[in-house]
C-alpha atoms as a PDB file:
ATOM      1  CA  UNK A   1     -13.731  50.256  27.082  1.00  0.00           C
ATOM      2  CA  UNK A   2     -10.958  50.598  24.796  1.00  0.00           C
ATOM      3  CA  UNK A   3      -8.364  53.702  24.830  1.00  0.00           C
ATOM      4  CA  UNK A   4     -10.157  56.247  22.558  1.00  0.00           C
ATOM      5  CA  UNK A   5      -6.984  57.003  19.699  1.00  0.00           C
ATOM      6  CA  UNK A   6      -5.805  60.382  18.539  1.00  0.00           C
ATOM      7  CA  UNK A   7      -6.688  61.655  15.187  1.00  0.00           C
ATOM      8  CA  UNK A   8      -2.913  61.571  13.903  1.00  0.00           C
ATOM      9  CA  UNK A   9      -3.064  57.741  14.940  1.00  0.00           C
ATOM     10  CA  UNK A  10      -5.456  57.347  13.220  1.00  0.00           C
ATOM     11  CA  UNK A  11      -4.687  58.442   9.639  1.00  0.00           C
ATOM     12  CA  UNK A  12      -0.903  55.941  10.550  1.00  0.00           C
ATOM     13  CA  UNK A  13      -3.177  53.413  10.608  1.00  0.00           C
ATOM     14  CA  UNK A  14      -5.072  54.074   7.181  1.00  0.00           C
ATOM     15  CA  UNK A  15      -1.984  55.139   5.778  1.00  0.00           C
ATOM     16  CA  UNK A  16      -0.585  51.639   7.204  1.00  0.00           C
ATOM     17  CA  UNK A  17      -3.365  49.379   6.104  1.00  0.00           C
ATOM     18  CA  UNK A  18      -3.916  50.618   2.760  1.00  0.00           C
ATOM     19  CA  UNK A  19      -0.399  52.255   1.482  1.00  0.00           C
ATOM     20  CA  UNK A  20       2.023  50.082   3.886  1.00  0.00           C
ATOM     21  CA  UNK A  21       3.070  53.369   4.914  1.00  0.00           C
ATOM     22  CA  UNK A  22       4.924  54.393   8.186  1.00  0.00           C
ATOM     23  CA  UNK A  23       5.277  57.515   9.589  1.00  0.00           C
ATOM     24  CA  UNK A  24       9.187  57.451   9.216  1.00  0.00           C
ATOM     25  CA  UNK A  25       9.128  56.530   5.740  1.00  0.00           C
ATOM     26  CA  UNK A  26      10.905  59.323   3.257  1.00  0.00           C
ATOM     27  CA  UNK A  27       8.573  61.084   0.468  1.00  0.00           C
ATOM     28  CA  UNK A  28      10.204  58.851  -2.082  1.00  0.00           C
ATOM     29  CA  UNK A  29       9.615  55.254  -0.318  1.00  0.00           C
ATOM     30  CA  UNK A  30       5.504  56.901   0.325  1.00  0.00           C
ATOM     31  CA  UNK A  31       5.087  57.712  -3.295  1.00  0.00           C
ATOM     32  CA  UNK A  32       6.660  54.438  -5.050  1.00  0.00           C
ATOM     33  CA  UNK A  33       4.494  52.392  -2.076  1.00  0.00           C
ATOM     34  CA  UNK A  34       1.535  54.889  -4.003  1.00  0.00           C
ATOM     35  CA  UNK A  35       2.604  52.962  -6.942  1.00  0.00           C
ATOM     36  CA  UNK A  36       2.565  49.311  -5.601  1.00  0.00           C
ATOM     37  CA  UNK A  37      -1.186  50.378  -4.279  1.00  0.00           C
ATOM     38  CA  UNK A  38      -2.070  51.574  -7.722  1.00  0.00           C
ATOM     39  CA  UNK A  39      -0.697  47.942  -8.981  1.00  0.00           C
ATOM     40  CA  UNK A  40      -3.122  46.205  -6.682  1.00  0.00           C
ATOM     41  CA  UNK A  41      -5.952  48.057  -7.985  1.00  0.00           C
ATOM     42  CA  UNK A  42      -5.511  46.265 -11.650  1.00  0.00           C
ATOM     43  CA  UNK A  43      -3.678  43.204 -10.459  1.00  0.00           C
ATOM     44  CA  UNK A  44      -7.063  41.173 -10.554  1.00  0.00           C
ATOM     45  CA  UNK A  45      -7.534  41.618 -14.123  1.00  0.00           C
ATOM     46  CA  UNK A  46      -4.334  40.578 -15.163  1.00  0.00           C
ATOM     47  CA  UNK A  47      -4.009  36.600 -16.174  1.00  0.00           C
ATOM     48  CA  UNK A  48      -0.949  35.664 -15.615  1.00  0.00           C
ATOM     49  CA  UNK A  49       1.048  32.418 -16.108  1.00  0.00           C
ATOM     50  CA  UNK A  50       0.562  31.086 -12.680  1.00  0.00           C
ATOM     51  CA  UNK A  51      -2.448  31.381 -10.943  1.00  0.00           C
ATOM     52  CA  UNK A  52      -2.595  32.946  -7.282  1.00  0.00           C
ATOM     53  CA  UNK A  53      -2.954  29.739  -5.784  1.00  0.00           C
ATOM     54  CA  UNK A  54      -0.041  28.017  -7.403  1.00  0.00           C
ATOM     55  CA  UNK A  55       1.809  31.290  -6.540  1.00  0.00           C
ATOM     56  CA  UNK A  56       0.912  30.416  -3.135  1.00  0.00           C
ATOM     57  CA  UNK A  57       3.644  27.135  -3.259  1.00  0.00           C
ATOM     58  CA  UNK A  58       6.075  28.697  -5.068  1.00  0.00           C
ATOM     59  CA  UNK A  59       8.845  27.065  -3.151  1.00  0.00           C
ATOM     60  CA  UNK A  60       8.147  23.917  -4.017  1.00  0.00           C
ATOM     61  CA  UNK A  61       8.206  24.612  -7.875  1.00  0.00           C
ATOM     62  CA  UNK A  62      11.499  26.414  -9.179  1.00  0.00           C
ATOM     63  CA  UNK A  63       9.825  27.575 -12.179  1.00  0.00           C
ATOM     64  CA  UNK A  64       7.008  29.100 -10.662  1.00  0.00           C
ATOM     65  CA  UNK A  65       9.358  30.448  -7.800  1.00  0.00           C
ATOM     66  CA  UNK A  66      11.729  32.155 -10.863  1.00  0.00           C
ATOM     67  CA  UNK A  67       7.957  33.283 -12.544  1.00  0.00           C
ATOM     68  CA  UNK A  68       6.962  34.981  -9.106  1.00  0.00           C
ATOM     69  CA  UNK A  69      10.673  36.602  -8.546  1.00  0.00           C
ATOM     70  CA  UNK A  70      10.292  38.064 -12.185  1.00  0.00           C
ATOM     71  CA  UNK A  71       7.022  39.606 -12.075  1.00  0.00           C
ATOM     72  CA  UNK A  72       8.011  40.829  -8.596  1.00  0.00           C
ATOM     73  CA  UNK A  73      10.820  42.594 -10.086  1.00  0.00           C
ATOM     74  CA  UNK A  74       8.786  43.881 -12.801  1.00  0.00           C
ATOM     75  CA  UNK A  75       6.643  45.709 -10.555  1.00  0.00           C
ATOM     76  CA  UNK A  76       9.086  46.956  -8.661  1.00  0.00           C
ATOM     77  CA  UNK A  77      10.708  48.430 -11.512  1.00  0.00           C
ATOM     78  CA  UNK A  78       7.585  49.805 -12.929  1.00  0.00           C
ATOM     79  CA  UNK A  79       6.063  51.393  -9.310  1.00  0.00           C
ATOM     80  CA  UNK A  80      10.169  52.950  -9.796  1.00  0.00           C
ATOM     81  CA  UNK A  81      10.028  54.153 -13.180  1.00  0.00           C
ATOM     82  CA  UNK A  82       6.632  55.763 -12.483  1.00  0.00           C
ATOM     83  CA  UNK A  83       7.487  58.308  -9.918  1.00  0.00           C
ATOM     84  CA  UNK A  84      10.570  58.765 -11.378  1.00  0.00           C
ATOM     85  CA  UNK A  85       8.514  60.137 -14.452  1.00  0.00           C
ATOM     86  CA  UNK A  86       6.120  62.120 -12.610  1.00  0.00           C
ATOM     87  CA  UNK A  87       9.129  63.737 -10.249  1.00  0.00           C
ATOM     88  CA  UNK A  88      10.319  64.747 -13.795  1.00  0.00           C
ATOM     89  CA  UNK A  89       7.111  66.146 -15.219  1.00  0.00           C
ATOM     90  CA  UNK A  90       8.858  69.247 -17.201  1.00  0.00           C
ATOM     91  CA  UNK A  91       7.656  72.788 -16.139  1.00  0.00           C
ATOM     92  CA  UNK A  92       5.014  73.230 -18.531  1.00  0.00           C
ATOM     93  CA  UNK A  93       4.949  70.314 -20.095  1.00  0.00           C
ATOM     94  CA  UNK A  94       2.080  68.914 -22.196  1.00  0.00           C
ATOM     95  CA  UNK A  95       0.340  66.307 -19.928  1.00  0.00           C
ATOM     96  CA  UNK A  96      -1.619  64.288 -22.128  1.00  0.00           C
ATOM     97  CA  UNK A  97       1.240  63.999 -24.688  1.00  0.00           C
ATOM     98  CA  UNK A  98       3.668  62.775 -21.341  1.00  0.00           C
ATOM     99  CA  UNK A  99       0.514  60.395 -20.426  1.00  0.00           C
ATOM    100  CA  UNK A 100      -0.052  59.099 -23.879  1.00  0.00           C
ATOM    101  CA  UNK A 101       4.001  57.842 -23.817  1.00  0.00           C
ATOM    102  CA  UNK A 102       4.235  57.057 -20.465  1.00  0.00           C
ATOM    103  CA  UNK A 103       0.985  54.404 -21.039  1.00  0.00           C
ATOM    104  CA  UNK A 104       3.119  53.068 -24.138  1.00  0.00           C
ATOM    105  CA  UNK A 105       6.167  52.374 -21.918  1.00  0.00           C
ATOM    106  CA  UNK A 106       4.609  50.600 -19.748  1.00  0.00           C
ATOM    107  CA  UNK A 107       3.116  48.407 -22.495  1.00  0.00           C
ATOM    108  CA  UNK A 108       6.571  48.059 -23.608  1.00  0.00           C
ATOM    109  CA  UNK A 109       8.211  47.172 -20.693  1.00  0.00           C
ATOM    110  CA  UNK A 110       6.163  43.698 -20.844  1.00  0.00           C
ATOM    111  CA  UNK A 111       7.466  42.627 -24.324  1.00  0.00           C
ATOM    112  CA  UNK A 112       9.916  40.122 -24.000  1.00  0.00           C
ATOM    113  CA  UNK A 113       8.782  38.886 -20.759  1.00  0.00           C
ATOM    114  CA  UNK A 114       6.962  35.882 -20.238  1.00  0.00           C
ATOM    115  CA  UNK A 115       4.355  36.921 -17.484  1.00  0.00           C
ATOM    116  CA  UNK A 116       0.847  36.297 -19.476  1.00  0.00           C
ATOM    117  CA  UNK A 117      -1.319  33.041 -20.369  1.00  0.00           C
ATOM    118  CA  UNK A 118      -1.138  32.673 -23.947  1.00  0.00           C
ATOM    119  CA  UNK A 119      -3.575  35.096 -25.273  1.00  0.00           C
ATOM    120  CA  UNK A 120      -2.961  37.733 -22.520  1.00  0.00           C
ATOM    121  CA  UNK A 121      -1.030  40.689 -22.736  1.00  0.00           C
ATOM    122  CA  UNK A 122      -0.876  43.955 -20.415  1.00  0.00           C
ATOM    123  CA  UNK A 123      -3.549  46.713 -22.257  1.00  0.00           C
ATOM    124  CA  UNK A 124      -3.518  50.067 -22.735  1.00  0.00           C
ATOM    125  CA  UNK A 125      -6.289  49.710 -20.086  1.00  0.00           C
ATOM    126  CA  UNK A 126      -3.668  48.186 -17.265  1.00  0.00           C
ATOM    127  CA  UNK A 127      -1.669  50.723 -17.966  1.00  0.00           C
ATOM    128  CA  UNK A 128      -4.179  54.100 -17.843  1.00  0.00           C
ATOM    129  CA  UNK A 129      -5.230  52.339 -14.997  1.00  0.00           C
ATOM    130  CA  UNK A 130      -1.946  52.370 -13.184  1.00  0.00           C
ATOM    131  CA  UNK A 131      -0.860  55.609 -14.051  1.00  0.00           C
ATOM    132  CA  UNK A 132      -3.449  57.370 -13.286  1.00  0.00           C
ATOM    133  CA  UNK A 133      -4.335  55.855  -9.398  1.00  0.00           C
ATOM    134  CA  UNK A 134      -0.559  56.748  -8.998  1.00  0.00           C
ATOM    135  CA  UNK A 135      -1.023  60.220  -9.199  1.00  0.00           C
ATOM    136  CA  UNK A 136      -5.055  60.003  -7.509  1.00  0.00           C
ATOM    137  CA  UNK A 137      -2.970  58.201  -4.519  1.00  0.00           C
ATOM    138  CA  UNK A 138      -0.447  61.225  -4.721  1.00  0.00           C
ATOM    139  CA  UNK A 139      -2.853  64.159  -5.254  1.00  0.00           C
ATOM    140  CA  UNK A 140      -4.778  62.835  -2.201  1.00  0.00           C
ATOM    141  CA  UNK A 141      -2.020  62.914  -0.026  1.00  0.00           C
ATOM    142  CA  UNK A 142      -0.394  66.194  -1.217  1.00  0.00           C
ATOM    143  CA  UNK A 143       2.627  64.392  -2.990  1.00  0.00           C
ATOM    144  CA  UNK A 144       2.067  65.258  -6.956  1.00  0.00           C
ATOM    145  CA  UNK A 145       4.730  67.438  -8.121  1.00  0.00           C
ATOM    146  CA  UNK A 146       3.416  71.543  -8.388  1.00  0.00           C
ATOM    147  CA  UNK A 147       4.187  71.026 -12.225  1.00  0.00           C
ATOM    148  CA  UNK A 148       1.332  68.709 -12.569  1.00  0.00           C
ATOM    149  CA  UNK A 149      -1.938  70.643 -12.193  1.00  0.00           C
ATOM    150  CA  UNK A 150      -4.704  68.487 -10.444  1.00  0.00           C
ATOM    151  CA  UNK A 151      -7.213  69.872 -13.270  1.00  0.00           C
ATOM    152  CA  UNK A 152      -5.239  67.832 -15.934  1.00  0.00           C
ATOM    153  CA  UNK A 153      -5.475  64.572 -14.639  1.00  0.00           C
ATOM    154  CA  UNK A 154      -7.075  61.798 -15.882  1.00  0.00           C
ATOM    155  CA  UNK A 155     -10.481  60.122 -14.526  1.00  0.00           C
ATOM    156  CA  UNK A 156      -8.918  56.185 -13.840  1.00  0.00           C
ATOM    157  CA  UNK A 157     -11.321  53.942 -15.863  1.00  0.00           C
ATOM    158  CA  UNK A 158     -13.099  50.925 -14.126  1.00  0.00           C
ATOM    159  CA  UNK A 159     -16.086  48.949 -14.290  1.00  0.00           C
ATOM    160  CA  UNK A 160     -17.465  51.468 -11.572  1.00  0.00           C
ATOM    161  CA  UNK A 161     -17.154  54.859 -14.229  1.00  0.00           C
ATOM    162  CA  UNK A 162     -18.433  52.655 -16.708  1.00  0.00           C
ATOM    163  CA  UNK A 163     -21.324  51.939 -14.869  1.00  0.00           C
ATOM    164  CA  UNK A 164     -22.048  55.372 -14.143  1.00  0.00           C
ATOM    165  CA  UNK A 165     -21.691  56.313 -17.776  1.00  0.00           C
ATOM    166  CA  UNK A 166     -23.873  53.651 -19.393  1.00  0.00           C
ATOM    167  CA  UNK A 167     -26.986  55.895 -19.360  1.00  0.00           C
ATOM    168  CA  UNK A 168     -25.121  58.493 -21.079  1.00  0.00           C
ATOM    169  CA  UNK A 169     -25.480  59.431 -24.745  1.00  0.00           C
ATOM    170  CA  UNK A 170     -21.908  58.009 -25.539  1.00  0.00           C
ATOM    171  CA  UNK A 171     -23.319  54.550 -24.803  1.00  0.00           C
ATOM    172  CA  UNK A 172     -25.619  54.701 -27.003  1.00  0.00           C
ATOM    173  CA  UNK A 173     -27.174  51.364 -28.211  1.00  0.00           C
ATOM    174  CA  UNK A 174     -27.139  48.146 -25.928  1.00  0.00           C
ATOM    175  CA  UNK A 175     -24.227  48.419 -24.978  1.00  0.00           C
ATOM    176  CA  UNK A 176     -23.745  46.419 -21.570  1.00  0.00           C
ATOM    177  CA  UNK A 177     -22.236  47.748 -18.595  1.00  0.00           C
ATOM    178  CA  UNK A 178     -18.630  48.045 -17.623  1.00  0.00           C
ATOM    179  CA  UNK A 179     -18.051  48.093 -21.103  1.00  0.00           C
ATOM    180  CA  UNK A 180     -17.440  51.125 -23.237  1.00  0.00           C
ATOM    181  CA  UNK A 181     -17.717  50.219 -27.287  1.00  0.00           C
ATOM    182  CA  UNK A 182     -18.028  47.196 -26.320  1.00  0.00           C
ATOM    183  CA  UNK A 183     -14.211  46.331 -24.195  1.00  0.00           C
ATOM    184  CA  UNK A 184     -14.126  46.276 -20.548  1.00  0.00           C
ATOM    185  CA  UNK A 185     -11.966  48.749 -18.947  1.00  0.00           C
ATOM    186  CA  UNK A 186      -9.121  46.013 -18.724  1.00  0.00           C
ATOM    187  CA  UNK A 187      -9.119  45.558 -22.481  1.00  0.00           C
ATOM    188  CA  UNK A 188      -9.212  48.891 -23.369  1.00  0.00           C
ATOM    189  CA  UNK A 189      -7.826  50.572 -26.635  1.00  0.00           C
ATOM    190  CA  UNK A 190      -6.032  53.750 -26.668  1.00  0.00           C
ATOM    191  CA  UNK A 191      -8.326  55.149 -29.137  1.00  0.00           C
ATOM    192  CA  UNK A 192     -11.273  54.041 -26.872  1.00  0.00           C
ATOM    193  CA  UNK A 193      -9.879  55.224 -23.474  1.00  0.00           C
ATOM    194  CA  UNK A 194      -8.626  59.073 -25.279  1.00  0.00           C
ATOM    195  CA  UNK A 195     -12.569  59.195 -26.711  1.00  0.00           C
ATOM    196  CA  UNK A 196     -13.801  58.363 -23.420  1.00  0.00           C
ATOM    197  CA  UNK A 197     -11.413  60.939 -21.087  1.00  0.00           C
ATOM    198  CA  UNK A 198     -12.641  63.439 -23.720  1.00  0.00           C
ATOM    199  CA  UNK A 199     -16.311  62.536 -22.818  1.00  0.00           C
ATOM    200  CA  UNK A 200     -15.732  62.756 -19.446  1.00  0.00           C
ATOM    201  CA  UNK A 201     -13.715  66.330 -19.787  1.00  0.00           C
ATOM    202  CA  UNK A 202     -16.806  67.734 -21.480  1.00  0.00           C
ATOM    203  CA  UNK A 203     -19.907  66.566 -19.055  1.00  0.00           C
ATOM    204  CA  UNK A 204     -21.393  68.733 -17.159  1.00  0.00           C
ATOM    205  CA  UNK A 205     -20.245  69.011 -13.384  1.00  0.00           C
ATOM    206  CA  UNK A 206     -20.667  70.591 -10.121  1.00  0.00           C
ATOM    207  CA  UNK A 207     -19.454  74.199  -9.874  1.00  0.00           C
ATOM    208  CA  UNK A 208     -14.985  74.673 -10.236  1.00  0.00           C
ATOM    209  CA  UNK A 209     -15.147  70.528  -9.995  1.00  0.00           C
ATOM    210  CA  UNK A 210     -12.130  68.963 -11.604  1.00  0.00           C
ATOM    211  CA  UNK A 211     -12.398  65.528 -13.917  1.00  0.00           C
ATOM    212  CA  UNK A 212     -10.545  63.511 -10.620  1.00  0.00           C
ATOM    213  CA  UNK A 213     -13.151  65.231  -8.120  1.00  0.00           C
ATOM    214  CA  UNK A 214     -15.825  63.858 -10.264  1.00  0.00           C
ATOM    215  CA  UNK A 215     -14.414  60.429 -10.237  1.00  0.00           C
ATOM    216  CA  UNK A 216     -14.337  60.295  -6.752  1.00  0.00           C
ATOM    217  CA  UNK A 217     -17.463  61.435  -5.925  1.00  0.00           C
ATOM    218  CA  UNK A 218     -19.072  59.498  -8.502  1.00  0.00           C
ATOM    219  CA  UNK A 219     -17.223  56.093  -7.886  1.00  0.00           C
ATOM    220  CA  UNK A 220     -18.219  56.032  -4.098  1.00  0.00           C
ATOM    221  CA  UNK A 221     -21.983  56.359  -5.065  1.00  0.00           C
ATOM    222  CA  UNK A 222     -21.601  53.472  -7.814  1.00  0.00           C
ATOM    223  CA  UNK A 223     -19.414  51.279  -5.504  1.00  0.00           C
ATOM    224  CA  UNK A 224     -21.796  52.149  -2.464  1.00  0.00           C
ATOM    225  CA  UNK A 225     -24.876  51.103  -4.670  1.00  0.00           C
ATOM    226  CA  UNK A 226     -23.004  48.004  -6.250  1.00  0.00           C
ATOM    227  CA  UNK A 227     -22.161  46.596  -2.463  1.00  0.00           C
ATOM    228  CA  UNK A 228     -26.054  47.100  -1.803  1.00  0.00           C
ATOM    229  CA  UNK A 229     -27.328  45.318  -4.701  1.00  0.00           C
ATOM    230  CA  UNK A 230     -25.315  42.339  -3.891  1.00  0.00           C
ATOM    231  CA  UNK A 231     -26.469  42.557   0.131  1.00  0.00           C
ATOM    232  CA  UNK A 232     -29.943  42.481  -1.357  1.00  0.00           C
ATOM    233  CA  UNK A 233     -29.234  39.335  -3.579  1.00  0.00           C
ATOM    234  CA  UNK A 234     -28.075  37.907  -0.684  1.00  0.00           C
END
């Protein structure tokens, strides 16, 4: 019978096997690995140049080992530049203006770079995406700055909310699912995502329940019931 483990080595071990956290690691190095995790979360829906397999042999292509190098630096630099923002949230600053241009610099800081397949760019949808399970991974584990209030942030869009919010009446028509006016969360406009976050802000919730503590209780029933459809198709 195995050694039965201690609580606190327990939560090493999520914070290990999700985050790549250690227990030794500084606040900074456990918020910009927050980042990298938040990264992994969209990284599927992103086509880029190579595919994961020829990423795989890398090192016996110099121009796909430069490619991966590149976009490896470019997340880096981004996971960087996004806790560097959210250290320096202002004291009373206006969060959905600072969300609106942090989403647009991160758009930006693709241009230039030659990461995509032709015909593939990074969205406004990558980038809500990214953002906003940065500061989920934070809030949950007590890091977000005291300037940011928990109440302001953002619900992250997936195909998971979308599901959940088909039946409403802002998807009204036949609209399929995982799509909202018709683009998947991955392809998402600004214009779409700021309508939808102001849906969201205004539906009707459990009593003092913030927009995040909605998502999260909401996205575990829709990914709990989408893991059980497909056992059943099985």
């Amino acid at each position: 019978m195995s050694k039965i483990m201690h609580n606190e080595e327990l939560y090493n071990f999520l914070m290990y096997s999700v985050f790549g956290i250690v227990d030794e690691d500084e606040n900074l190095d456990k918020k910009i690995k927050c980042a990298h995790r938040a990264y992994r979360d969209l990284a599927r829906t992103l086509r880029y140049k190579y595919s994961s397999s020829e990423l795989e042999h890398a090192k016996k292509d110099p121009d796909v080992a430069k490619f991966k190098k590149d976009r490896d630096s470019w997340v880096k630099e981004i996971c960087e530049e996004l806790i560097n923002s959210i250290e320096g949230f202002p004291k009373d600053g206006d969060f959905n203006q600072w969300h609106k241009d942090k989403c647009g610099e991160l758009i930006k800081k693709t241009k230039g770079k030659d990461l995509f397949k032709e015909g593939h760019s990074f969205t406004w949808g990558h980038a809500q995406k990214w953002l906003n399970m940065t500061l989920k991974y934070l809030w949950l584990m007590d890091l977000l700055p005291e300037e940011i209030s928990p109440r302001s942030l953002h619900v992250p869009i997936d195909s998971y909310i979308l599901d959940a919010l088909k039946e409403k009446p802002l998807f009204e028509g036949s609209i399929k699912a995982s799509k909202y006016n018709g683009q998947a969360w991955s392809a998402m406009s600004e214009d779409n995502y700021k309508q939808l976050q102001s849906e969201i802000r205004a539906m009707p919730k459990e009593e003092n329940e913030s927009p995040i503590e909605w998502e999260g209780r909401v996205w575990i029933k829709m990914a709990n019931k989408g893991n059980s459809n497909k056992s059943n198709s099985k």
